[in-house]
Each structure stands twice: as C-alpha cells, then as structure tokens.
C-alpha atoms as a PDB file:
ATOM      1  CA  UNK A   1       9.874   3.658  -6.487  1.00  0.00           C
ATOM      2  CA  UNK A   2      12.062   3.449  -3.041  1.00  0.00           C
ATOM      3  CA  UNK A   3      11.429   0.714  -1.495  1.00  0.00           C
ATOM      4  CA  UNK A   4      11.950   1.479   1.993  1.00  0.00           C
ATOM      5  CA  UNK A   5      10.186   4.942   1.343  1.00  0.00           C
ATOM      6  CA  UNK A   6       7.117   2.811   0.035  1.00  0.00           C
ATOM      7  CA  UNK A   7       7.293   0.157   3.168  1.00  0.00           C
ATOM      8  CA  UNK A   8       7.524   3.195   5.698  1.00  0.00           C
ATOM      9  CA  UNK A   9       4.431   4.902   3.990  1.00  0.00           C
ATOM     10  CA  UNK A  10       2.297   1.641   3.475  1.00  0.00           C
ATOM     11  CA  UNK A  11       2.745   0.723   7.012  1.00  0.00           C
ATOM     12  CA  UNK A  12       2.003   4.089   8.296  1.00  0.00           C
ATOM     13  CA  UNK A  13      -1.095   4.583   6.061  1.00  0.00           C
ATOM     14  CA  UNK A  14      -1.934   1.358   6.776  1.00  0.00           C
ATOM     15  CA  UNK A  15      -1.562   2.092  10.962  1.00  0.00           C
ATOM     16  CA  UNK A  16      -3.655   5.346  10.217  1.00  0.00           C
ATOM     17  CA  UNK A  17      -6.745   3.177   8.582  1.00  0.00           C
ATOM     18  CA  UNK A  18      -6.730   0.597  11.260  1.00  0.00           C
ATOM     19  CA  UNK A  19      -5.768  -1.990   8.851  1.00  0.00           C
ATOM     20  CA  UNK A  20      -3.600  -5.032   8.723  1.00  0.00           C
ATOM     21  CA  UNK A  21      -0.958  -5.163   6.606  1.00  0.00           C
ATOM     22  CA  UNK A  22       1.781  -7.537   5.265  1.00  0.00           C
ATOM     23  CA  UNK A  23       4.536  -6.370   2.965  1.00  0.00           C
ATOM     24  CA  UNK A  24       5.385  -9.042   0.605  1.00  0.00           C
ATOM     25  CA  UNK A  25       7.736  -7.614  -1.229  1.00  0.00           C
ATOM     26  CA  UNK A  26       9.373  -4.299  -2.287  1.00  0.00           C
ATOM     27  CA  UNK A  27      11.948  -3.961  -5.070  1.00  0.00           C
ATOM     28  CA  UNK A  28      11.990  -0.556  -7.167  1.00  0.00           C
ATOM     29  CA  UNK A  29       9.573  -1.473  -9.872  1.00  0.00           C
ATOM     30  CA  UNK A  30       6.796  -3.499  -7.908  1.00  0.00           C
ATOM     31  CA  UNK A  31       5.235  -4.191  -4.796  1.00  0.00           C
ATOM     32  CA  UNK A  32       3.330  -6.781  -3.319  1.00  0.00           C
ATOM     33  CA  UNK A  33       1.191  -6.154   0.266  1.00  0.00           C
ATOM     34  CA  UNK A  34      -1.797  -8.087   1.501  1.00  0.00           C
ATOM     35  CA  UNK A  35      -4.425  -5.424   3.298  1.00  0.00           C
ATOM     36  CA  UNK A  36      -6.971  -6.855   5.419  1.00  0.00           C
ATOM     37  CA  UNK A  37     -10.073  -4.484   7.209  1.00  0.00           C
ATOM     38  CA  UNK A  38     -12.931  -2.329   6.364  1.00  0.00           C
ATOM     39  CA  UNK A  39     -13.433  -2.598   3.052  1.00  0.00           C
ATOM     40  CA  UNK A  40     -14.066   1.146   2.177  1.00  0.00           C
ATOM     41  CA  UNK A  41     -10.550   1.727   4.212  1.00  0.00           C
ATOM     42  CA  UNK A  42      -9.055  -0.731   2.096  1.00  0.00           C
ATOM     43  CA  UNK A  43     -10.593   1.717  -1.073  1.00  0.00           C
ATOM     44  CA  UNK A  44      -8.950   4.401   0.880  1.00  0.00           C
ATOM     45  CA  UNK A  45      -5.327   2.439   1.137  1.00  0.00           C
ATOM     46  CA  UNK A  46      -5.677   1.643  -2.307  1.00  0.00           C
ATOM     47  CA  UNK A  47      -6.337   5.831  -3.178  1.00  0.00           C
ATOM     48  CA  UNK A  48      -3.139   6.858  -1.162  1.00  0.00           C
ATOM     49  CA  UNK A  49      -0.877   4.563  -3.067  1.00  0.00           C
ATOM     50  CA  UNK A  50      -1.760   5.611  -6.009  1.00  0.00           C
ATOM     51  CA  UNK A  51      -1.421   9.560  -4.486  1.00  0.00           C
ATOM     52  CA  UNK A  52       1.512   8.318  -2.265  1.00  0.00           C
ATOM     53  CA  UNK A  53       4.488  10.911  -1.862  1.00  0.00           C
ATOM     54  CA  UNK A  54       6.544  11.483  -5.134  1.00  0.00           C
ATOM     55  CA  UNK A  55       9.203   8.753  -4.660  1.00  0.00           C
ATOM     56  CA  UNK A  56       6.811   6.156  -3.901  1.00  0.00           C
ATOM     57  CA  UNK A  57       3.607   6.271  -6.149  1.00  0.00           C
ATOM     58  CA  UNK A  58       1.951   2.953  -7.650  1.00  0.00           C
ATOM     59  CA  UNK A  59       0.845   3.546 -11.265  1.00  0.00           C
ATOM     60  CA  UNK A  60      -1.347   0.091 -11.416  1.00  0.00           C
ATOM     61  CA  UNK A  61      -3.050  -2.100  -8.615  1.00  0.00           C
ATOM     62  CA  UNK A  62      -4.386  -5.477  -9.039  1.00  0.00           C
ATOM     63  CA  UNK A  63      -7.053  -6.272  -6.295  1.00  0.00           C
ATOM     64  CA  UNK A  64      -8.088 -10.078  -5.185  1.00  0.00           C
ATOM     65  CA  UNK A  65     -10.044 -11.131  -2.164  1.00  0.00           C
ATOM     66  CA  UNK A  66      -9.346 -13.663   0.058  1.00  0.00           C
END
C-alpha cells in the first residue's frame, strides 16, 4: 500500500459519505483510521477500502465500536 495514496482516498471517501474520520496511522503494510457516522455508510467505507484503487487496497479489516 502507499500511504499517502491510501490517506488521500480514505479522507475523500470518507468526505463523500459524510463521515468523520481520523487517520491513525499509515505505513505500507497497515493502517489504522477511526470512522464515526451512519452506520450503513460506515459498511460502505469499509466496502471501498477493500475495492480501493490498485495501490491502496486493504486485504483484512478489524471492526470495534466505541
């Protein structure tokens, strides 16, 4: 993954779904963001990370609530 790729697409996607969003961290092989809204947005977040463009796809997602 490129991390500055994946910030610039999280925070966009995350802008498009109304949600709020707080990069964690971002290093090549993980990434860590905290998504707070509509719950069936955040399913929709969660769906276009793991389509996300070619250089910045996330293979696994762990999901906790606050």
């Amino acid at each position: 993954m490129v991390p500055a790729s994946f910030r610039e697409f999280a925070l966009h996607r995350a802008g498009r779904l109304d949600l709020e969003i707080e990069v964690e961290a971002c290093e090549p092989m993980s990434a860590r963001v905290s998504v707070r809204g509509q719950e069936d947005l955040v399913d929709a977040f969660e769906m276009a990370c793991s389509l996300g463009p070619y250089d910045c796809i996330i293979l696994d997602i762990e999901r906790a609530t606050a």
